[in-house]
N, C-alpha and C. Protein backbone atom coordinates (compact mmCIF):
# COMPACT_ATOMS: atom_id res chain seq x y z
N UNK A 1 29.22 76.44 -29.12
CA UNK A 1 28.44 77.56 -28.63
C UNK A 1 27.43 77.07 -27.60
N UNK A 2 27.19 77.64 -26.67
CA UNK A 2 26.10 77.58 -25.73
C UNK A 2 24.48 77.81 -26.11
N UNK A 3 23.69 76.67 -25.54
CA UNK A 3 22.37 76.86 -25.51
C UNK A 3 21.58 76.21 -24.76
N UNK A 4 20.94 76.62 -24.80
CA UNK A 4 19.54 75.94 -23.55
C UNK A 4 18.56 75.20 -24.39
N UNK A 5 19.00 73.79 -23.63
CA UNK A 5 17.75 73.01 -24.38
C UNK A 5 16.58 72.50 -23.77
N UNK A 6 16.71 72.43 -22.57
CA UNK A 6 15.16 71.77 -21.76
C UNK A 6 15.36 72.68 -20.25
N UNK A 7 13.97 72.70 -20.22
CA UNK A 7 13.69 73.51 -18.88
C UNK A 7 12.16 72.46 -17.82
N UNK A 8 12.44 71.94 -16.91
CA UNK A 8 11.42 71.56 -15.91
C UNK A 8 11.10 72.43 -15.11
N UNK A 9 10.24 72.53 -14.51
CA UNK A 9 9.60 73.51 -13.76
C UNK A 9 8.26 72.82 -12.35
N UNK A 10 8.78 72.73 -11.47
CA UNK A 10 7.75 72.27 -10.26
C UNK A 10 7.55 73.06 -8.41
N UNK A 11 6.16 73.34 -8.77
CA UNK A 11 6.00 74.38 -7.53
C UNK A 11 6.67 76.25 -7.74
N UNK A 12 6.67 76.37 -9.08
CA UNK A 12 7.20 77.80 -9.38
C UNK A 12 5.73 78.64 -9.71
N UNK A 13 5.55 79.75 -9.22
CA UNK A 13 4.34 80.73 -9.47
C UNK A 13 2.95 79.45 -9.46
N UNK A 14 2.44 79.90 -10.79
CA UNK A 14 1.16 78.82 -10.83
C UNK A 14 1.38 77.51 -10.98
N UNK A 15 2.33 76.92 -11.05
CA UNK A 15 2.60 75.45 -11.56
C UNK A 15 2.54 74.47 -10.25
N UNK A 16 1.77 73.48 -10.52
CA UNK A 16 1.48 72.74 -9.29
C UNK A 16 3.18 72.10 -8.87
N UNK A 17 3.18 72.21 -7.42
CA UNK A 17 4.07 71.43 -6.87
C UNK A 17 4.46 69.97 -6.93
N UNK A 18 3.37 69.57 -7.15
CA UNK A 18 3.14 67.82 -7.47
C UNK A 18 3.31 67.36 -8.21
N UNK A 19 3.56 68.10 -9.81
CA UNK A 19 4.10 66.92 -10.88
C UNK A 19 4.87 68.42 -11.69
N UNK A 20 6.04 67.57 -12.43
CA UNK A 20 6.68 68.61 -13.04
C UNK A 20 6.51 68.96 -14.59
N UNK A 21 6.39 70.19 -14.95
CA UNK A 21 6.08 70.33 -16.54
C UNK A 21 7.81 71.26 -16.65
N UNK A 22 7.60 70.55 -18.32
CA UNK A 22 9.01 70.92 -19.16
C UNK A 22 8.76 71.34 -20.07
N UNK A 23 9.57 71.96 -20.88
CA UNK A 23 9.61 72.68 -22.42
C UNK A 23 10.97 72.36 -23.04
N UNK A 24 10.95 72.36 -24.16
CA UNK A 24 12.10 71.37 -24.89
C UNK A 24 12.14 73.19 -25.55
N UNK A 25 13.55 73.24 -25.57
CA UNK A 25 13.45 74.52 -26.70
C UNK A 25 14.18 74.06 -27.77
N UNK A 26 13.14 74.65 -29.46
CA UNK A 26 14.32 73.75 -30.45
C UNK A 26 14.98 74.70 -31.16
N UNK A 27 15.40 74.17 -32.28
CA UNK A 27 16.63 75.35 -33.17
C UNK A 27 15.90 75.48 -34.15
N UNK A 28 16.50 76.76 -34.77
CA UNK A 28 16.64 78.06 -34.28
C UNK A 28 16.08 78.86 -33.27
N UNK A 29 14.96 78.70 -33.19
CA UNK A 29 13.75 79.11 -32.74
C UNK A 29 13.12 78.57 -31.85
N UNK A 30 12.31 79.14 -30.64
CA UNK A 30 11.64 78.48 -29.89
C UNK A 30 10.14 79.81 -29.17
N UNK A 31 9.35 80.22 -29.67
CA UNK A 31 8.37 81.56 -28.88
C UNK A 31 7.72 80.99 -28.10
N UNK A 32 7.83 81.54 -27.21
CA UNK A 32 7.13 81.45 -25.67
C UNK A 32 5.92 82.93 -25.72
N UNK A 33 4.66 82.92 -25.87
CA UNK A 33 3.69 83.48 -26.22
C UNK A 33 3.20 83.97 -24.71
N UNK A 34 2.72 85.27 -24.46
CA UNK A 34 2.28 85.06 -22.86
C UNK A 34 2.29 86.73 -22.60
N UNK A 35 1.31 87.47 -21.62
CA UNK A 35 1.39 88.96 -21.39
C UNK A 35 2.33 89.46 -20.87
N UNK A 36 2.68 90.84 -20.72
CA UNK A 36 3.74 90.87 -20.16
C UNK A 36 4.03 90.87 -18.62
N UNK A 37 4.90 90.46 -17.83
CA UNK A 37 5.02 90.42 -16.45
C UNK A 37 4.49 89.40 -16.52
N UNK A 38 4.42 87.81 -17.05
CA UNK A 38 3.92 86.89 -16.49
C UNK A 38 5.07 85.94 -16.46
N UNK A 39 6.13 86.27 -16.42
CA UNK A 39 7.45 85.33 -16.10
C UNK A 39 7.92 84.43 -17.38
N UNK A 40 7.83 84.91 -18.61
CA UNK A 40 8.35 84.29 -19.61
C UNK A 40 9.96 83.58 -19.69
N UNK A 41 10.46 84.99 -19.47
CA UNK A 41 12.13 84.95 -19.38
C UNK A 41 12.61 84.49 -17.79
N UNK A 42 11.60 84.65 -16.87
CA UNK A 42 12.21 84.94 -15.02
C UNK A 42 12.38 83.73 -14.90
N UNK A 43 11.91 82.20 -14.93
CA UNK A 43 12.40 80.97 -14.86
C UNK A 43 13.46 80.81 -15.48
N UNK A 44 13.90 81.28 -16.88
CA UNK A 44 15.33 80.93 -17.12
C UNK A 44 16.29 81.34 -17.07
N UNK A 45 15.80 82.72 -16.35
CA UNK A 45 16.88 83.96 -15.64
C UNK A 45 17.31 83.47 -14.33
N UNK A 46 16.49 82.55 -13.72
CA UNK A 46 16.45 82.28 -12.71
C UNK A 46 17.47 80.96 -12.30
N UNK A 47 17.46 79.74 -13.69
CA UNK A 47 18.05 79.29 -13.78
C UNK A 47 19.34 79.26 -13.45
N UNK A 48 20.10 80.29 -14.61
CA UNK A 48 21.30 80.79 -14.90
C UNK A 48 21.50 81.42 -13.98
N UNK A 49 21.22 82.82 -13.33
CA UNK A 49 21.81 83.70 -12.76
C UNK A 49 21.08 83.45 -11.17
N UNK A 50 20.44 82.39 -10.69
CA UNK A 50 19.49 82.59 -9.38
C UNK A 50 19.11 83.95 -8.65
N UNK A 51 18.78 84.46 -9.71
CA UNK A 51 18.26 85.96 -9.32
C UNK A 51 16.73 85.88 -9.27
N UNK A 52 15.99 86.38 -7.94
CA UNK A 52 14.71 86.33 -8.08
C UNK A 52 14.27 87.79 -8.75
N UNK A 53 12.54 87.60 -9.61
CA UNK A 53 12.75 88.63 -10.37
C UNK A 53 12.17 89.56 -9.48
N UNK A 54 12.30 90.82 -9.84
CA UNK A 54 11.59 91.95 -9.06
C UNK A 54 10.34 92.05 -8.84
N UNK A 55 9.87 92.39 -7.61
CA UNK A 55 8.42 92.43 -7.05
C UNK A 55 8.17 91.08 -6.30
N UNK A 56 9.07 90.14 -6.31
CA UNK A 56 8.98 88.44 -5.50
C UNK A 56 8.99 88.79 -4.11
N UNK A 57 9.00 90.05 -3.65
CA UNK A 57 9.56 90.38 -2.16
C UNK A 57 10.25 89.28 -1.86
N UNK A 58 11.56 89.10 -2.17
CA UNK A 58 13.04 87.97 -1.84
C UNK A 58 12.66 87.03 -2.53
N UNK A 59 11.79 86.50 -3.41
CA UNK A 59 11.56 84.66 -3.96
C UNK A 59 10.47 84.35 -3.00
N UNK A 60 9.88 85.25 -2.21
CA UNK A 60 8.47 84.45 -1.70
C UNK A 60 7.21 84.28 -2.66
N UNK A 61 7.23 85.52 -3.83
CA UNK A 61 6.05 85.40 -4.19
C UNK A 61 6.59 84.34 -5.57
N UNK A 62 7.61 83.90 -5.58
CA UNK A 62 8.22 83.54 -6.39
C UNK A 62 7.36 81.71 -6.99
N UNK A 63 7.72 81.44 -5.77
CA UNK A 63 7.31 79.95 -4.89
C UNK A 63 5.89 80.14 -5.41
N UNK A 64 5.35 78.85 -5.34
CA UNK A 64 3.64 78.37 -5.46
C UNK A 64 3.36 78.69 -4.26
N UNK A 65 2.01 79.65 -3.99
CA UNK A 65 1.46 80.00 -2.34
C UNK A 65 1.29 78.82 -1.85
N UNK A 66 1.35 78.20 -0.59
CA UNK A 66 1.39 77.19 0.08
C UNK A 66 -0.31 77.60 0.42
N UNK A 67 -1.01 78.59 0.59
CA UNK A 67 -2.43 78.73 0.54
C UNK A 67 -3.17 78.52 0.15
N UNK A 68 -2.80 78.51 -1.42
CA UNK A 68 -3.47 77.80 -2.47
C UNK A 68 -3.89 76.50 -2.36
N UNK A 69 -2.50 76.11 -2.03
CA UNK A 69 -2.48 74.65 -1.91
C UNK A 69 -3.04 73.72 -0.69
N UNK A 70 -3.51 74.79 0.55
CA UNK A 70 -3.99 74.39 1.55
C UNK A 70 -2.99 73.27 2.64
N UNK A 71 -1.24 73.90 2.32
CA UNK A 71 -0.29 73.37 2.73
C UNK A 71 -0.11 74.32 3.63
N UNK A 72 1.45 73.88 4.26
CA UNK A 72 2.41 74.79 5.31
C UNK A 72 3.52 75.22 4.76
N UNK A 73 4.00 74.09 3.24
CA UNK A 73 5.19 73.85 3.03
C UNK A 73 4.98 73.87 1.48
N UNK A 74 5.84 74.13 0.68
CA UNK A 74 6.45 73.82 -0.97
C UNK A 74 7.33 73.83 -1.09
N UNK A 75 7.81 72.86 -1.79
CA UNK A 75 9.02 72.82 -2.42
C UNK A 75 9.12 72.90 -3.91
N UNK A 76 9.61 73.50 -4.22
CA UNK A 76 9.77 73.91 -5.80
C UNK A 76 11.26 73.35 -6.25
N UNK A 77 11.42 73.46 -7.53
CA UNK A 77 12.36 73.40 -8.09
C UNK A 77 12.41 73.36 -9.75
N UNK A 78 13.52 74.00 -10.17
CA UNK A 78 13.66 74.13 -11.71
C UNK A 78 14.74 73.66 -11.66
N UNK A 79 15.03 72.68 -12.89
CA UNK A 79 16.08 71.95 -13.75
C UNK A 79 16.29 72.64 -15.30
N UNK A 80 17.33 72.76 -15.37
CA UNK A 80 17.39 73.72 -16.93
C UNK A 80 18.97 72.53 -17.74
N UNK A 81 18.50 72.11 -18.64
CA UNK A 81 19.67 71.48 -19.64
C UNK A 81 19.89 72.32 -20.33
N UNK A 82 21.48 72.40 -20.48
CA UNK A 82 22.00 72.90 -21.84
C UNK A 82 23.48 72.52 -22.12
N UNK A 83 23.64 73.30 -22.89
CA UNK A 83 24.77 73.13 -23.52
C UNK A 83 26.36 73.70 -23.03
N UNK A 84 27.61 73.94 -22.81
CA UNK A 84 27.96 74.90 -22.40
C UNK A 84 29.03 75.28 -22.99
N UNK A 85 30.05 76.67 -23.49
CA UNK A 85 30.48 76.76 -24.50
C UNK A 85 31.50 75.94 -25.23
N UNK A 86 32.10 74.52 -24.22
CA UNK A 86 32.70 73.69 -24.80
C UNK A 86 31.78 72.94 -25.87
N UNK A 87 30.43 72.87 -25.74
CA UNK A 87 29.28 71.73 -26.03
C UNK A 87 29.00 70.53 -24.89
N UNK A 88 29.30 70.44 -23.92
CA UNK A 88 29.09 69.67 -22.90
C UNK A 88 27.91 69.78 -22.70
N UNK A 89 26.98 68.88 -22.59
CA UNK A 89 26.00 69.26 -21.71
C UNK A 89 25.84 68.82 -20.38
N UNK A 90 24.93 69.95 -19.64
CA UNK A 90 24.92 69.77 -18.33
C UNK A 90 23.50 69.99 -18.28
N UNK A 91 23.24 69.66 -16.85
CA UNK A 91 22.00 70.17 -15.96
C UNK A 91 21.87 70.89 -14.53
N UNK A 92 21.58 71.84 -14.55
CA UNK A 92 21.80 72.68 -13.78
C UNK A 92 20.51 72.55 -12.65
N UNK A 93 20.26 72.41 -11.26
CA UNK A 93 19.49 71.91 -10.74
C UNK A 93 19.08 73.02 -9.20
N UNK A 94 18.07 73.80 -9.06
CA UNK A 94 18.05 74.59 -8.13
C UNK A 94 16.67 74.37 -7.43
N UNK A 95 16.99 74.33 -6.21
CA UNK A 95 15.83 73.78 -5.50
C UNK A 95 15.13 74.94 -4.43
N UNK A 96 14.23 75.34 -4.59
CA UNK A 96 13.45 76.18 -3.01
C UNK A 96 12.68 75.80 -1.98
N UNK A 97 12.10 76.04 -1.30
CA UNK A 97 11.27 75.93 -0.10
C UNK A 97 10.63 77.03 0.75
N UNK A 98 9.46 77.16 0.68
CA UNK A 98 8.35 78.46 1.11
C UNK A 98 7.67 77.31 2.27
N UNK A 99 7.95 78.15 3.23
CA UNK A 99 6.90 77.77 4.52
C UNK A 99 6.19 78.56 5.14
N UNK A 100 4.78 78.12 5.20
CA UNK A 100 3.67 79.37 6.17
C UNK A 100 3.81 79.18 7.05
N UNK A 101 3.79 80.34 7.44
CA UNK A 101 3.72 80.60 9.02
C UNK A 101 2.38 81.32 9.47
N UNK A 102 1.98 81.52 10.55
CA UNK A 102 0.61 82.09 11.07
C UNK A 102 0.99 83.30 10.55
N UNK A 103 1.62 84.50 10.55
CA UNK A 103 1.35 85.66 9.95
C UNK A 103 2.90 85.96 8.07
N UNK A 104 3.64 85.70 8.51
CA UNK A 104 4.73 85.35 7.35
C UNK A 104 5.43 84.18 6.94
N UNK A 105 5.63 84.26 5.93
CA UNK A 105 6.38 83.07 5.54
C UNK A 105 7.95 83.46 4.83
N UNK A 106 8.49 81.92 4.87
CA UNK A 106 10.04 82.08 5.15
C UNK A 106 10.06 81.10 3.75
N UNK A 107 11.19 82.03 2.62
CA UNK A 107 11.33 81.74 1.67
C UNK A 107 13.57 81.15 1.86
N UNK A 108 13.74 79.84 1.68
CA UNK A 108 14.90 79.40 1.58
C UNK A 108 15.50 78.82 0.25
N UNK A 109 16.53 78.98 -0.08
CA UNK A 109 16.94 78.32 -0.99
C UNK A 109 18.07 77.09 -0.82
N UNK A 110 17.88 75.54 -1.10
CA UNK A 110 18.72 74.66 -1.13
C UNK A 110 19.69 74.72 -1.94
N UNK A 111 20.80 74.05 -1.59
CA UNK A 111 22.12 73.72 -2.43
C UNK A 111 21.83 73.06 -3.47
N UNK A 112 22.44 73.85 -4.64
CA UNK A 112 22.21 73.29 -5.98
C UNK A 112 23.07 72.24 -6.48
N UNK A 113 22.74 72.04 -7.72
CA UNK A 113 23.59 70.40 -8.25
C UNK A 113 23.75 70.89 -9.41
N UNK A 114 25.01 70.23 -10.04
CA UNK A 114 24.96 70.70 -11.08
C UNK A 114 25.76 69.18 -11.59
N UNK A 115 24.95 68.60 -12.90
CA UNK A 115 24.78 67.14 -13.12
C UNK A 115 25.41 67.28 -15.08
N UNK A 116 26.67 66.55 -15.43
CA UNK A 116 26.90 66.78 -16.80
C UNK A 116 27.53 64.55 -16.49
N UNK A 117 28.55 64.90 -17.51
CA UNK A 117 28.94 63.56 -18.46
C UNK A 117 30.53 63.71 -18.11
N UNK A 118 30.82 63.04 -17.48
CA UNK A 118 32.32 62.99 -17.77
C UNK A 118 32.98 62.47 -18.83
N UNK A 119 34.49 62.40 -19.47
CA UNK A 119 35.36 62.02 -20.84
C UNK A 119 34.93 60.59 -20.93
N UNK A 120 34.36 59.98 -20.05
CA UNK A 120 34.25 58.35 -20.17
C UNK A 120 32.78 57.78 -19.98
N UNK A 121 32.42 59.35 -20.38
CA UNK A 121 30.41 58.83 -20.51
C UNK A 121 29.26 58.84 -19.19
N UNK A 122 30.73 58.69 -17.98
CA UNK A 122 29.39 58.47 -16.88
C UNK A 122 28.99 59.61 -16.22
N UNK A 123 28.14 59.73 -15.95
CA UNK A 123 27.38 60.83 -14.95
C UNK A 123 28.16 61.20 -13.84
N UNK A 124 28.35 62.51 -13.86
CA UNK A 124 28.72 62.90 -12.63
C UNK A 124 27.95 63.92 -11.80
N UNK A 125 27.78 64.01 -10.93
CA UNK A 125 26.97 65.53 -10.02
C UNK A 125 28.00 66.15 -9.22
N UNK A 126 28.03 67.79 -8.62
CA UNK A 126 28.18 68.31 -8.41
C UNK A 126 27.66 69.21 -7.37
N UNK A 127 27.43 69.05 -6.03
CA UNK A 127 26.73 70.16 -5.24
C UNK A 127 27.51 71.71 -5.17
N UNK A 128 26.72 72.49 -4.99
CA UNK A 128 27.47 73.50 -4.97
C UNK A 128 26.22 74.30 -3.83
N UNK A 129 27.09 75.39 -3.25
CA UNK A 129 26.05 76.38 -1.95
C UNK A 129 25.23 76.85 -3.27
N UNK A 130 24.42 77.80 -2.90
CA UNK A 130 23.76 79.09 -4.37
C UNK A 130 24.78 80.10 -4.39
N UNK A 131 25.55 80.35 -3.59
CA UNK A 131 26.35 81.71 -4.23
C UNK A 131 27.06 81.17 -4.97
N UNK A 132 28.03 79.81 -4.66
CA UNK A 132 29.22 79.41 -5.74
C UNK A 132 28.56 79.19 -7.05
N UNK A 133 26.94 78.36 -7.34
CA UNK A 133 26.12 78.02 -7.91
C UNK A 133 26.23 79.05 -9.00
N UNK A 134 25.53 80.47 -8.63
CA UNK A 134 25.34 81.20 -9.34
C UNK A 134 26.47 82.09 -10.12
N UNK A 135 27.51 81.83 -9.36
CA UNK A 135 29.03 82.26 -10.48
C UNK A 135 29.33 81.06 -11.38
N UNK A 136 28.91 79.86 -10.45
CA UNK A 136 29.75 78.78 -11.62
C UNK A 136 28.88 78.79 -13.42
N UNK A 137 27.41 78.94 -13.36
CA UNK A 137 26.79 78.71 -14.29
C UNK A 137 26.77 79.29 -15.39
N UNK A 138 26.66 80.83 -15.16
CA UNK A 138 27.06 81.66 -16.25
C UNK A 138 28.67 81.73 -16.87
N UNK A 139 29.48 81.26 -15.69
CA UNK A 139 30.83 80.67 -16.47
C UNK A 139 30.84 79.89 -17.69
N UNK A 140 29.78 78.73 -17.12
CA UNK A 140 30.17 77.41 -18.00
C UNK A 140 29.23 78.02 -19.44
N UNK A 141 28.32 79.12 -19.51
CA UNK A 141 27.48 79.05 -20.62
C UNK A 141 28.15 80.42 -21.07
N UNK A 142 29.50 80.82 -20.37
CA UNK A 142 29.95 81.84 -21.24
C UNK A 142 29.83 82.96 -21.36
N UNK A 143 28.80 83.49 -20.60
CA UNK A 143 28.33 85.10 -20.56
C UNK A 143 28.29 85.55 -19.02
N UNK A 144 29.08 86.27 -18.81
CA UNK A 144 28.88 87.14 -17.51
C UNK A 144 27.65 87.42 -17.08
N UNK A 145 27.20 87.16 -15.39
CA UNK A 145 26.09 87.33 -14.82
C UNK A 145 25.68 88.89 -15.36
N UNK A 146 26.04 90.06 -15.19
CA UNK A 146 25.70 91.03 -15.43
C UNK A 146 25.34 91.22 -16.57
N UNK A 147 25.55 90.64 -18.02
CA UNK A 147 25.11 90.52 -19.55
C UNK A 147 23.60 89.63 -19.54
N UNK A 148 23.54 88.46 -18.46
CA UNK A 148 22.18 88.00 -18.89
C UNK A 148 21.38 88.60 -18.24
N UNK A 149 21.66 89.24 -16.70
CA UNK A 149 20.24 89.93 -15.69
C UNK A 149 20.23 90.96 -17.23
N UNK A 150 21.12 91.72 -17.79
CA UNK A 150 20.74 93.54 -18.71
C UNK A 150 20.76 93.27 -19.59
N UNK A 151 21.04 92.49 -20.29
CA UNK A 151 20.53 92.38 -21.51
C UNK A 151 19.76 91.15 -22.31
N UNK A 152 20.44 89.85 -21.59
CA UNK A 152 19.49 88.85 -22.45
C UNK A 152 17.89 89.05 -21.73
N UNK A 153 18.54 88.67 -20.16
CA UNK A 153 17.20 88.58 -19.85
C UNK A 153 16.61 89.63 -19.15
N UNK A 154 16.48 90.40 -19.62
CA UNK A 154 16.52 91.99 -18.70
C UNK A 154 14.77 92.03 -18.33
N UNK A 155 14.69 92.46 -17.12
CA UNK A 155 12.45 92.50 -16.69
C UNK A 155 12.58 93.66 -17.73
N UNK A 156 11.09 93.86 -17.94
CA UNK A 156 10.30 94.95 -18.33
C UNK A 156 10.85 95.86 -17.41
N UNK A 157 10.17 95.78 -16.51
CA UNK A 157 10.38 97.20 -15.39
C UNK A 157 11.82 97.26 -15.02
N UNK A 158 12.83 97.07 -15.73
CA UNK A 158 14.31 97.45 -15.57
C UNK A 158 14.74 97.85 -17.05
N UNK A 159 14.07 97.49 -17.70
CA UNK A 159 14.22 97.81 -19.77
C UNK A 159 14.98 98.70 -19.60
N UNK A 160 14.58 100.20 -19.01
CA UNK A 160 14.59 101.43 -19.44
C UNK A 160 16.12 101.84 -18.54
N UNK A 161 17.19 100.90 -18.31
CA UNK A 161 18.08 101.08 -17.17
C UNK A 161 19.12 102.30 -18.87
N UNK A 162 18.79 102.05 -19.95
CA UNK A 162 20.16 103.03 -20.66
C UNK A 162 19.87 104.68 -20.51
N UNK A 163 18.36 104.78 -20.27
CA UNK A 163 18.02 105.94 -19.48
C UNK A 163 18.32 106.98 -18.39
N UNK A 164 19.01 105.96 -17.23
CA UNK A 164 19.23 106.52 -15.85
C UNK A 164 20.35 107.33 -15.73
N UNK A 165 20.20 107.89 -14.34
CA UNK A 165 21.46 108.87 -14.94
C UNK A 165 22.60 108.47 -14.57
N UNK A 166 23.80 109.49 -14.76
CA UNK A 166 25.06 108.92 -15.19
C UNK A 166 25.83 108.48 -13.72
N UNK A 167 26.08 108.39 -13.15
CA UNK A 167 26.21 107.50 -11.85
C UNK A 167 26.00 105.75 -12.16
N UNK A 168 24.72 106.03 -12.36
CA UNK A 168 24.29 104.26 -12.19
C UNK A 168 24.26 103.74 -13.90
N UNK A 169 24.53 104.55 -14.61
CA UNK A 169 24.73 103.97 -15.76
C UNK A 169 26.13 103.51 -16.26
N UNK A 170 26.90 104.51 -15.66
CA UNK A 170 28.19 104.09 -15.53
C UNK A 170 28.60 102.43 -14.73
N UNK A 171 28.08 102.56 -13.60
CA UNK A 171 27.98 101.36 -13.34
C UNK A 171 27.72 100.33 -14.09
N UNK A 172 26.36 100.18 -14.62
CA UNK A 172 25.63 98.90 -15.35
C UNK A 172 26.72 98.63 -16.42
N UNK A 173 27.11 99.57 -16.89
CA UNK A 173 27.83 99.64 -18.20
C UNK A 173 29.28 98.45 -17.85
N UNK A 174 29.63 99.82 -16.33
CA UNK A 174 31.17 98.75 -16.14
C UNK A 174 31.25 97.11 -15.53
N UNK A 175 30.21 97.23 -14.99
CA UNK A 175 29.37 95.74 -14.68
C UNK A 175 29.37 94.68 -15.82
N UNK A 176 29.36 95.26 -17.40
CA UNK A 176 28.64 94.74 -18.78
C UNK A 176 29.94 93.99 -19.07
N UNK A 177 30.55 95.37 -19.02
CA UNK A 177 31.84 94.91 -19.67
C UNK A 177 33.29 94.90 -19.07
N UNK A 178 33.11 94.13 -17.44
CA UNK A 178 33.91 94.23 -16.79
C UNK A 178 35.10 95.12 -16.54
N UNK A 179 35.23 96.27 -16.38
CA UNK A 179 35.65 97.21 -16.76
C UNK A 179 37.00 97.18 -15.93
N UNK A 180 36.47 96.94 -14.56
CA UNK A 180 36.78 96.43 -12.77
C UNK A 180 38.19 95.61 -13.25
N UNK A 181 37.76 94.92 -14.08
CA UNK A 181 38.78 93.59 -13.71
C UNK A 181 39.77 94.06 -14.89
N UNK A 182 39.14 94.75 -15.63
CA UNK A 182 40.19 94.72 -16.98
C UNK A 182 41.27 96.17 -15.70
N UNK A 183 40.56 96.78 -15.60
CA UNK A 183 41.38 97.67 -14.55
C UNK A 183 42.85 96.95 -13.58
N UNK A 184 41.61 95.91 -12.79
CA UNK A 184 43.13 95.31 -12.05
C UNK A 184 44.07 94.71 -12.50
N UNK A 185 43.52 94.19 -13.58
CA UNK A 185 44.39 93.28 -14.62
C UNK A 185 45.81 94.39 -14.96
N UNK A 186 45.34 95.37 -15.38
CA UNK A 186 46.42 96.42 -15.90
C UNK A 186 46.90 96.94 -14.88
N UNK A 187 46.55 97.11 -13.83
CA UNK A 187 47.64 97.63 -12.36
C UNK A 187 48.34 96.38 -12.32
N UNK A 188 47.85 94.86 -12.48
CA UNK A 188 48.98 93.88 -11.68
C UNK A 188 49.99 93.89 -12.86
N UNK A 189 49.92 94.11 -14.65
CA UNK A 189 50.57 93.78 -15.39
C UNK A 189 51.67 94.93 -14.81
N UNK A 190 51.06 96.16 -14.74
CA UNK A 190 52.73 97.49 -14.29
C UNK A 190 53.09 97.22 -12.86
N UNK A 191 52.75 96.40 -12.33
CA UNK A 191 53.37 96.31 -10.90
C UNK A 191 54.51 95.12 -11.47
N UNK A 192 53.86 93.99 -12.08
CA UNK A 192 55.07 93.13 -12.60
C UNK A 192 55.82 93.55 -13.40
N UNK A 193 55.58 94.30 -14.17
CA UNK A 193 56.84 95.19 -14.91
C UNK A 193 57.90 95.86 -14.45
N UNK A 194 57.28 96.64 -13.38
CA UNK A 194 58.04 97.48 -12.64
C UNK A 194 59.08 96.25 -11.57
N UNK A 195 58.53 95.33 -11.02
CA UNK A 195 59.60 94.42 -10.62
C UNK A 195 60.33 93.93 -11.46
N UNK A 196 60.05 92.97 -12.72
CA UNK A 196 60.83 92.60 -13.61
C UNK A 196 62.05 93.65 -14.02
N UNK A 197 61.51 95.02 -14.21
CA UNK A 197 62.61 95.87 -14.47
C UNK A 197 63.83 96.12 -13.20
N UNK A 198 63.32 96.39 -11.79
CA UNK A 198 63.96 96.43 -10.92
C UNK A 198 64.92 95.13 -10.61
N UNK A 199 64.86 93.80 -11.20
CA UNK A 199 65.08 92.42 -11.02
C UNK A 199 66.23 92.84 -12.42
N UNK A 200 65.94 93.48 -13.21
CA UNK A 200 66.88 93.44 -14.42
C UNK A 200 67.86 94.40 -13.68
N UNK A 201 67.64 95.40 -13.75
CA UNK A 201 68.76 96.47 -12.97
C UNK A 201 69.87 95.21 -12.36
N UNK A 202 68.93 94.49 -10.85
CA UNK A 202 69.85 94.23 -10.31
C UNK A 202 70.98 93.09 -10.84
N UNK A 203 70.39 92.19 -11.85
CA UNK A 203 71.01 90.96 -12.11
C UNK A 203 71.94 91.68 -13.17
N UNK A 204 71.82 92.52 -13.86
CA UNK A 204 72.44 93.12 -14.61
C UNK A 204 74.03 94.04 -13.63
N UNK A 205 73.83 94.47 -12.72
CA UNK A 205 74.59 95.17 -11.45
C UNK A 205 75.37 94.06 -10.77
N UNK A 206 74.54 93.24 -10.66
CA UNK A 206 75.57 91.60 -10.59
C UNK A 206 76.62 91.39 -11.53
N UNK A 207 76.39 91.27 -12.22
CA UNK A 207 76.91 90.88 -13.49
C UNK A 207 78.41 92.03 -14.10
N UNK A 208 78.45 93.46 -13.43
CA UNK A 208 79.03 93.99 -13.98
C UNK A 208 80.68 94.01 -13.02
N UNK A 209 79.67 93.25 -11.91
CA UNK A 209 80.72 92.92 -10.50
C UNK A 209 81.33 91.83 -11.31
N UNK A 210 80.81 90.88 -11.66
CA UNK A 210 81.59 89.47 -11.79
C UNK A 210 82.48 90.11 -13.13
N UNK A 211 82.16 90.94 -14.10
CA UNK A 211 83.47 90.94 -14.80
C UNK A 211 84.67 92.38 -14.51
């Protein structure tokens, strides 16, 4: 089974850029204590799914202000270990960069890494862009991107999405539980049927020639 066991954190919201703090999460249990809207769950949502959380205007406010810091530049980054549903563990590695500018600043995201153990013990890494990044991860831990943004790790100010009306709930829903794919899945199974059967006709029509 999949789990998350260590999380680093450097240059994210308040956390200084300059040295990195971690949290070990243990078993069963691990509470993270804190008001609400202060990013409890959004670092490890962020992890997994590289989704910035709402109100970041794109991952700028996301980043440590470079103002604060009396910089131009930050670089941030979160590292998240875990487990993945083989039991492998990996480390999943996502890096940012916020630069001031005289009136805005430009929020980028670097190519991620993704760092586990190969069958013979040694380390291997992995670069990946962030889009491939963010499909590969929730693969390896087993749960569809759309199950951790709505339900594991769902914001406050999106809670109330079983509310909305039926348009966009329909959506979230078929999003949940891939609905899409189970769909195409069942058009390609009757399209191959329907050939296999047409392939029988004919080999069978063959066959009635040769005797």
């Amino acid at each position: 089974m999949a789990c998350i066991e260590k999380l680093a954190i450097r240059g994210i919201r308040a956390f200084s850029p300059e040295r990195e703090e971690a949290i070990e999460f243990q078993t069963p249990l691990t509470m993270i204590v804190g008001a609400n809207g202060c990013g409890k769950t959004t670092v490890i949502e962020y992890g997994t799914t590289g989704c910035a959380p709402p109100g970041s205007n794109s991952g700028r406010a996301f980043v440590h202000d470079p103002k604060v810091s009396g910089v131009t530049e930050v670089k941030a980054q979160l590292k998240l270990r875990f487990k993945n549903y083989a039991g492998q563990r990996m480390v999943v590695v996502r890096s940012m960069q916020l630069t001031q500018r005289k009136t805005t600043a430009t929020f980028k995201q670097m190519d991620g890494v993704i760092r586990a153990n190969d069958a013979s013990g040694e380390r291997t890494s992995y670069t990946h862009k962030c889009g491939e990044l963010d499909k590969t991860v929730p693969m390896l831990i087993g749960v569809s991107k759309a199950v951790l943004e709505s339900v594991i790790f769902c914001h406050q100010e999106e809670s109330s999405w079983p509310l909305q009306e039926g348009a966009v709930l329909k959506k979230k829903f078929d999003d949940i539980f891939e609905s899409a794919r189970y769909s195409k899945a069942l058009d390609e199974l009757r399209k191959q049927r329907l050939a296999k059967n047409a392939q029988v006709k004919e080999l069978v029509g063959d066959l009635k020639g040769l005797q």
